[in-house]
Protein backbone atom coordinates (compact mmCIF):
# COMPACT_ATOMS: atom_id res chain seq x y z
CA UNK A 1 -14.04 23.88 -12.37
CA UNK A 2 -11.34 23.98 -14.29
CA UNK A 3 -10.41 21.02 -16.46
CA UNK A 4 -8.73 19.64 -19.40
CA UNK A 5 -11.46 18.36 -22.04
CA UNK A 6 -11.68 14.58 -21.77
CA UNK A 7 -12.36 13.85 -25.48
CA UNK A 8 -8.50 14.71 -26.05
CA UNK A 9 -6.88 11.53 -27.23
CA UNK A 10 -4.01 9.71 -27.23
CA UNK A 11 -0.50 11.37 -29.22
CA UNK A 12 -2.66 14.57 -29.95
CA UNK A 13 -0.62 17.40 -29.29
CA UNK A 14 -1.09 18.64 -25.66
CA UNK A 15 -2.76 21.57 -24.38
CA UNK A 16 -1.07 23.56 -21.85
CA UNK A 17 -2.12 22.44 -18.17
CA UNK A 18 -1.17 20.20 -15.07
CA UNK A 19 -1.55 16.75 -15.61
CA UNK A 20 -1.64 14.51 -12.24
CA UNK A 21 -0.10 10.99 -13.74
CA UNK A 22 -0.03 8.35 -11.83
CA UNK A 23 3.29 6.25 -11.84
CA UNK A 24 3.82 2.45 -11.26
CA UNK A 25 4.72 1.03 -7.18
CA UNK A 26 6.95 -1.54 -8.78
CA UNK A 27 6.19 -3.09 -11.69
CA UNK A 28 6.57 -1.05 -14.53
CA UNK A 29 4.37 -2.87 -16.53
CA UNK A 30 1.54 -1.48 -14.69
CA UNK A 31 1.91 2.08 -16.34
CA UNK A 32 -1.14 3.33 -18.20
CA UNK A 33 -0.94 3.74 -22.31
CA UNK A 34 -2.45 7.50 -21.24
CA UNK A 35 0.72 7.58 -18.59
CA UNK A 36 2.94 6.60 -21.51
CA UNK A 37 1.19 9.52 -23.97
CA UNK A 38 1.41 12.19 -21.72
CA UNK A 39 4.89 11.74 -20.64
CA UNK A 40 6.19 11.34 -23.94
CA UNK A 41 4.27 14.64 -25.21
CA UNK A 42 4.34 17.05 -22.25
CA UNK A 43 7.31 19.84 -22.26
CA UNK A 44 8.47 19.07 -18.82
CA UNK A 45 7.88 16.61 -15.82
CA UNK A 46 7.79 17.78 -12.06
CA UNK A 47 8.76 15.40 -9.74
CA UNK A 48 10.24 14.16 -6.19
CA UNK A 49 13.65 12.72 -7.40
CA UNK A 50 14.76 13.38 -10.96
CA UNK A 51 17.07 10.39 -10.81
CA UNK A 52 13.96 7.97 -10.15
CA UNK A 53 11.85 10.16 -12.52
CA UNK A 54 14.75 9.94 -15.08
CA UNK A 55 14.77 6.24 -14.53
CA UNK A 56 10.99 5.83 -15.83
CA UNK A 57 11.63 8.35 -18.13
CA UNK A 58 14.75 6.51 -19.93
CA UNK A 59 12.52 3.19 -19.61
CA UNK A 60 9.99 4.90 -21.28
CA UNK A 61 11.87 6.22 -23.87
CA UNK A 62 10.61 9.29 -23.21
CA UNK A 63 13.50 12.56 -22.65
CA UNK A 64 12.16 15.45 -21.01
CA UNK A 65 13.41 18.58 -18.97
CA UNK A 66 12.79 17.63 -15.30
CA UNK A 67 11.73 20.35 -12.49
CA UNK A 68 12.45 18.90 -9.03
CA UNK A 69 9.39 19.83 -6.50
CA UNK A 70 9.46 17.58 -3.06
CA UNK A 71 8.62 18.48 0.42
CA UNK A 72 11.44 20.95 0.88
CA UNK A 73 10.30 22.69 -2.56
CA UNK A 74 9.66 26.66 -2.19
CA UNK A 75 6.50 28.34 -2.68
CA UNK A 76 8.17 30.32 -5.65
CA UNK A 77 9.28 27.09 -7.13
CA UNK A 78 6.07 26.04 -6.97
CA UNK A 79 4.40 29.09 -8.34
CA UNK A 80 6.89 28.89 -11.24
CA UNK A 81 5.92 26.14 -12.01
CA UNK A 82 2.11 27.07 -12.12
CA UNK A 83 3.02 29.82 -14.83
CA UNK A 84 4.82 27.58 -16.64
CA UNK A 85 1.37 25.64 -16.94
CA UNK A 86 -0.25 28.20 -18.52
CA UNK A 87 1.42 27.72 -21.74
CA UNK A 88 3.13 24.56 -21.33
CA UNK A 89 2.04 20.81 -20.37
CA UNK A 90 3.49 19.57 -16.68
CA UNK A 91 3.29 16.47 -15.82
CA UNK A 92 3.41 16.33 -12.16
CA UNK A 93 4.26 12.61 -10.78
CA UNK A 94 5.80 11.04 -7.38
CA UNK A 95 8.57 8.82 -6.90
CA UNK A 96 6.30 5.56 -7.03
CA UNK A 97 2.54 5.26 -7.60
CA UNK A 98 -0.58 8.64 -7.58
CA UNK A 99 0.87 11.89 -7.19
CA UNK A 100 -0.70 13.67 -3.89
CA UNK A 101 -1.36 10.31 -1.73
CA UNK A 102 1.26 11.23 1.37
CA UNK A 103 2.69 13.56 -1.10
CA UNK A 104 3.59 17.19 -1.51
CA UNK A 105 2.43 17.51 -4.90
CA UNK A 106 -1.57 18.88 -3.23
CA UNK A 107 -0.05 22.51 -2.52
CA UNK A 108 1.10 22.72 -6.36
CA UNK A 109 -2.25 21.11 -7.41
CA UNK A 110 -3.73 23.86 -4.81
CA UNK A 111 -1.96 26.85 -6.39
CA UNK A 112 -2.91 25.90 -9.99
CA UNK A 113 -6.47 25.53 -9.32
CA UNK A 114 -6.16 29.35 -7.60
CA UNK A 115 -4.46 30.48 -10.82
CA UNK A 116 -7.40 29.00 -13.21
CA UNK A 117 -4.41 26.68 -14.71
CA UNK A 118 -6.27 23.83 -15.94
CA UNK A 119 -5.78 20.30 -13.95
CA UNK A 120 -6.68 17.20 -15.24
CA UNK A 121 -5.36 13.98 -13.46
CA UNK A 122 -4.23 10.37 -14.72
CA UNK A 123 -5.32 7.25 -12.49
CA UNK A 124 -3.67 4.29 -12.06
CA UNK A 125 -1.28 2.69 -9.02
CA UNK A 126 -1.51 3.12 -5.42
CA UNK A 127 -0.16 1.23 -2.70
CA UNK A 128 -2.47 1.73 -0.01
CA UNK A 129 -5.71 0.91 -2.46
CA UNK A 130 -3.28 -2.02 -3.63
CA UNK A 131 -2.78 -3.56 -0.13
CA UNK A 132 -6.15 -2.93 0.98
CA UNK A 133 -7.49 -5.24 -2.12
CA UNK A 134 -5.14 -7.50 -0.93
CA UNK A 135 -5.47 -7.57 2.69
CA UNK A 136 -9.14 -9.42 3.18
CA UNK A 137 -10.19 -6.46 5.72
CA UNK A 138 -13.20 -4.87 5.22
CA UNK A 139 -13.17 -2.02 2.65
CA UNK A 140 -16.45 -0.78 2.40
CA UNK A 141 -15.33 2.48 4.79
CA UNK A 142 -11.63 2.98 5.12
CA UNK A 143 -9.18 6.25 6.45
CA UNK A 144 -5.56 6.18 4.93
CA UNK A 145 -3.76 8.23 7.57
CA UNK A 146 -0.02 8.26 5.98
CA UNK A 147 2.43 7.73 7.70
CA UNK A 148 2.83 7.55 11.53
CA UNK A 149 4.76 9.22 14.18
CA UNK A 150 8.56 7.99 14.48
CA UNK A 151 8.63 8.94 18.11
CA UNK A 152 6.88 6.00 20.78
CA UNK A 153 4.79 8.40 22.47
CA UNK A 154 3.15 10.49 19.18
CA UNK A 155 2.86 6.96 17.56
CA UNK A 156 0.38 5.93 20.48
CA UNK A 157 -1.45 9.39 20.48
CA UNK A 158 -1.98 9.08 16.88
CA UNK A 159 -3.05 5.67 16.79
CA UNK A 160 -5.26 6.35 19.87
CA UNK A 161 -6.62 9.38 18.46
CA UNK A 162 -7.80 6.91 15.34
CA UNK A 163 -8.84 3.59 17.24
CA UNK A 164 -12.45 4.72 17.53
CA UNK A 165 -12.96 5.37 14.07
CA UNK A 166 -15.16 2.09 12.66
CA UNK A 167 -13.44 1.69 9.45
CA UNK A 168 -10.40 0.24 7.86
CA UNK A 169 -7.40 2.30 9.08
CA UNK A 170 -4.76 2.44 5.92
CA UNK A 171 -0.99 3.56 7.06
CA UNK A 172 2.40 4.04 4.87
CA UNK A 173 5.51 2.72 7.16
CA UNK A 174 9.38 1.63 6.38
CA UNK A 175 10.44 -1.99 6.71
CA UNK A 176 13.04 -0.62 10.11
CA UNK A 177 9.91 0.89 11.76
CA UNK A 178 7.32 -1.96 11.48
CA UNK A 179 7.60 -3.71 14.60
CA UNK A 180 7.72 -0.56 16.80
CA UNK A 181 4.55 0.14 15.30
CA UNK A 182 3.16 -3.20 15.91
CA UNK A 183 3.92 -3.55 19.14
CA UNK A 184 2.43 -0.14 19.35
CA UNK A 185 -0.90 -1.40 18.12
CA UNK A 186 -0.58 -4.74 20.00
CA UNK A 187 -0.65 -2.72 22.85
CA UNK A 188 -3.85 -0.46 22.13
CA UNK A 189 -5.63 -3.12 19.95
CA UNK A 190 -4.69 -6.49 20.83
CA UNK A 191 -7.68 -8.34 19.03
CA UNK A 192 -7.88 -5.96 15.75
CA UNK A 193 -7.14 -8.21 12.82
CA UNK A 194 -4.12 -6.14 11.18
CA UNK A 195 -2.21 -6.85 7.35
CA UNK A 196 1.00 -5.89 6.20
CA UNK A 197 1.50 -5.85 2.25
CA UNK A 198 4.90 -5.60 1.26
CA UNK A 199 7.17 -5.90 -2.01
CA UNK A 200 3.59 -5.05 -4.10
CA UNK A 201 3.39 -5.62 -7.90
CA UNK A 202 6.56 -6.85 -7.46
CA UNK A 203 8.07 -10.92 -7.45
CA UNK A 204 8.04 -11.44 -4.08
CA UNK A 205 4.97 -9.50 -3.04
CA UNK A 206 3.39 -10.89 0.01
CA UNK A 207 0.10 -9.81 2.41
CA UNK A 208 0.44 -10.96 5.54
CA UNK A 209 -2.54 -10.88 8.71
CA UNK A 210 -2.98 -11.76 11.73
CA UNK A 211 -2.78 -9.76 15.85
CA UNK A 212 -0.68 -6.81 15.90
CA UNK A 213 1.47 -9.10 18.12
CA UNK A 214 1.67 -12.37 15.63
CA UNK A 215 2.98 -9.90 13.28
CA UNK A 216 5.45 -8.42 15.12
CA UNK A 217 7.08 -12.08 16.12
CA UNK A 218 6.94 -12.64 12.20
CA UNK A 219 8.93 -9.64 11.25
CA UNK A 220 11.12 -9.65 14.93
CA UNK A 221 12.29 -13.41 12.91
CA UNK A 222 12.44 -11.72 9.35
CA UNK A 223 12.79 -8.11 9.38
CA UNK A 224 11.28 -6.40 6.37
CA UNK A 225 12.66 -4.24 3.79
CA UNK A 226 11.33 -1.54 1.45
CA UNK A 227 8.12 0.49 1.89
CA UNK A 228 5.16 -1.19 3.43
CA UNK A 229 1.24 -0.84 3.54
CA UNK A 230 -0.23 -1.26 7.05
CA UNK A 231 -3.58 -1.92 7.93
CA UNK A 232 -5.68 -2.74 10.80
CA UNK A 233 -9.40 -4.05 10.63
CA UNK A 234 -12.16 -2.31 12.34
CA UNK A 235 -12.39 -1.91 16.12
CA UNK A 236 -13.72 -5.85 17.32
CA UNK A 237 -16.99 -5.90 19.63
CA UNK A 238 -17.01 -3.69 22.85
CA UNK A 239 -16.80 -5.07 25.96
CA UNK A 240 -20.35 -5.05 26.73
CA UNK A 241 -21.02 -7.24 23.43
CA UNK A 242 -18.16 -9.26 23.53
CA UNK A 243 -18.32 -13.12 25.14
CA UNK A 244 -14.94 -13.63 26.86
CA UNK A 245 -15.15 -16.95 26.43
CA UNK A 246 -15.44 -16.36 22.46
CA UNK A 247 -12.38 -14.32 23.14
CA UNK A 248 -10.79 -16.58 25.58
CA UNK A 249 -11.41 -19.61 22.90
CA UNK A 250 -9.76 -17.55 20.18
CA UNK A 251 -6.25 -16.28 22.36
CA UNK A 252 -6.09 -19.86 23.52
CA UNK A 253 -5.30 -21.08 19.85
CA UNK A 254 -2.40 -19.50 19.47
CA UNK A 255 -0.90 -18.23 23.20
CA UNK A 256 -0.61 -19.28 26.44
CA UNK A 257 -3.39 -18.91 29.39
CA UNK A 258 -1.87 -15.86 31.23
CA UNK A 259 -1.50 -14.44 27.65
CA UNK A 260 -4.90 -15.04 26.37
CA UNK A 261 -6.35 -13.74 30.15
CA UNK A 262 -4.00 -10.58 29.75
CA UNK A 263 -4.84 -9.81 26.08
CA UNK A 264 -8.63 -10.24 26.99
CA UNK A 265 -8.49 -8.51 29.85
CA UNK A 266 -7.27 -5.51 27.85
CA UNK A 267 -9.84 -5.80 25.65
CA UNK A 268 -12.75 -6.01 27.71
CA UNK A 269 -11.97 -4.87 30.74
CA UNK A 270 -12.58 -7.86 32.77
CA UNK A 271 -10.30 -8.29 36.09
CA UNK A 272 -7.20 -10.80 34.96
CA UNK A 273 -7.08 -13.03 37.47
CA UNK A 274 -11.09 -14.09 36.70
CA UNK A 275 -9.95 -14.50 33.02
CA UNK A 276 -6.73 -16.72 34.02
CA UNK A 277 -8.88 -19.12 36.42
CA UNK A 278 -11.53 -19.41 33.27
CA UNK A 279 -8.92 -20.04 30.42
CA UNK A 280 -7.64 -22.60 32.79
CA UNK A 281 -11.00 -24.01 32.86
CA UNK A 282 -11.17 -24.00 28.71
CA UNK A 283 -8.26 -25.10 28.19
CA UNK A 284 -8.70 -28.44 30.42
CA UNK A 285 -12.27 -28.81 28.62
């Protein structure tokens, strides 16, 4: 495996390589000192945007030449910059937080690791690890699945595709696409408990949980801005372990009877009409 020795130490000159450096989500105190070393020292930075890189860069105080490399980026532009690494130091970094995470930057990490270029990376921000700490959901197994489908139909394939999976499901989405995609999810998972962390490391950062469907009335009232972390808890009971009235009890707190009998319904199976007449029953107890 090829690596860049780990005793090397901060403002010594650096040896010629990729470095993977992790950039802050939104708070630009949350840059690393090692961040802060190797951008200052390497002979060029490849990155998404140069004028958000140059941003960074300026607040830095660091000046260096900047090689543009984002989804649309050639092969050749990628292998030029591999040969570059040879003799040089590249930093590689994204527009916001760890290089590579929903990210184009794997294909140049894949190329130098062919070429025996050394790779090292720099941890430090990420938004989906950030909103997952945040969210209260369980995080002992989680899948970060980037971001979803625009269209309606390969939104609900995807999310179907995932809804088995019994683990913390991680997504990237965009403040004008939220509430498609949780009505989507109210739709397929109307019990999951689901969290959307917004505006993180920044003033006004906020986690928010709840149904699919609370959520969606939330942001329907205040639509979101910026770039969003969605997540949705691990699949509830199955039908065959779940007590509808437990369920029943739980819808009734915050919807009506023929809501709380459809939602449940959906979730267990169990005809709607039997659910209505019981939530009826629960409701008058």
């Amino acid at each position: 495996m090829n690596t860049i020795a780990p005793e090397q130490t901060l403002s010594e000159p650096l040896r010629p390589g990729l470095y993977i450096v992790a950039t802050p989500i939104g708070n630009l105190g949350d840059v690393t000192l090692r961040a802060v070393d190797i951008l200052s020292n390497c002979d060029a930075v490849a990155c998404e945007d140069t004028r958000v890189t140059g941003k960074l860069l300026k607040h830095l105080g660091a000046h260096k030449p900047l090689i543009r490399y984002d989804d649309h980026a050639s092969e050749q532009a990628g292998l030029t910059i591999v040969e570059r690494a040879r003799t040089e130091a590249i930093a590689l970094v994204s527009d916001a937080g760890t290089p590579l995470i929903s990210d184009p930057g794997y294909r140049l990490v894949k190329a130098a690791r062919e070429a025996g270029v050394a790779v090292t990376t720099l941890p430090g921000a990420c938004a989906a690890i950030a909103g997952l700490t945040m969210s209260g959901l369980p995080n002992d197994r989680f899948l970060f699945a980037g971001f979803l489908p625009a269209k309606e139909k390969a939104r609900a394939d995807a999310l179907a595709e995932l809804a088995s999976i019994n683990a913390t499901l991680i997504f990237y989405e965009s403040g004008p696409r939220l509430v498609k995609t949780l009505n989507a999810m109210g739709e397929l998972w109307p019990t999951r408990e689901v969290a959307v962390a917004r505006e993180l490391t920044k003033l006004y950062e906020e986690c928010r949980s709840g149904t699919a469907a609370e959520l969606a009335e939330h942001y329907t009232a205040n639509p979101p801005k910026g770039e969003i972390v969605l997540m949705a808890g691990p699949p509830v009971e199955s039908a065959s372990d779940a007590d509808p009235d437990e369920l029943l009890r739980e819808a009734l707190t915050t919807m009506k009877v023929s809501q709380a009998a459809a939602q449940v319904a959906k979730a267990t199976g169990i005809d709607r009409k039997m659910l209505y007449a019981r939530g009826m029953e629960l409701k008058a107890e």
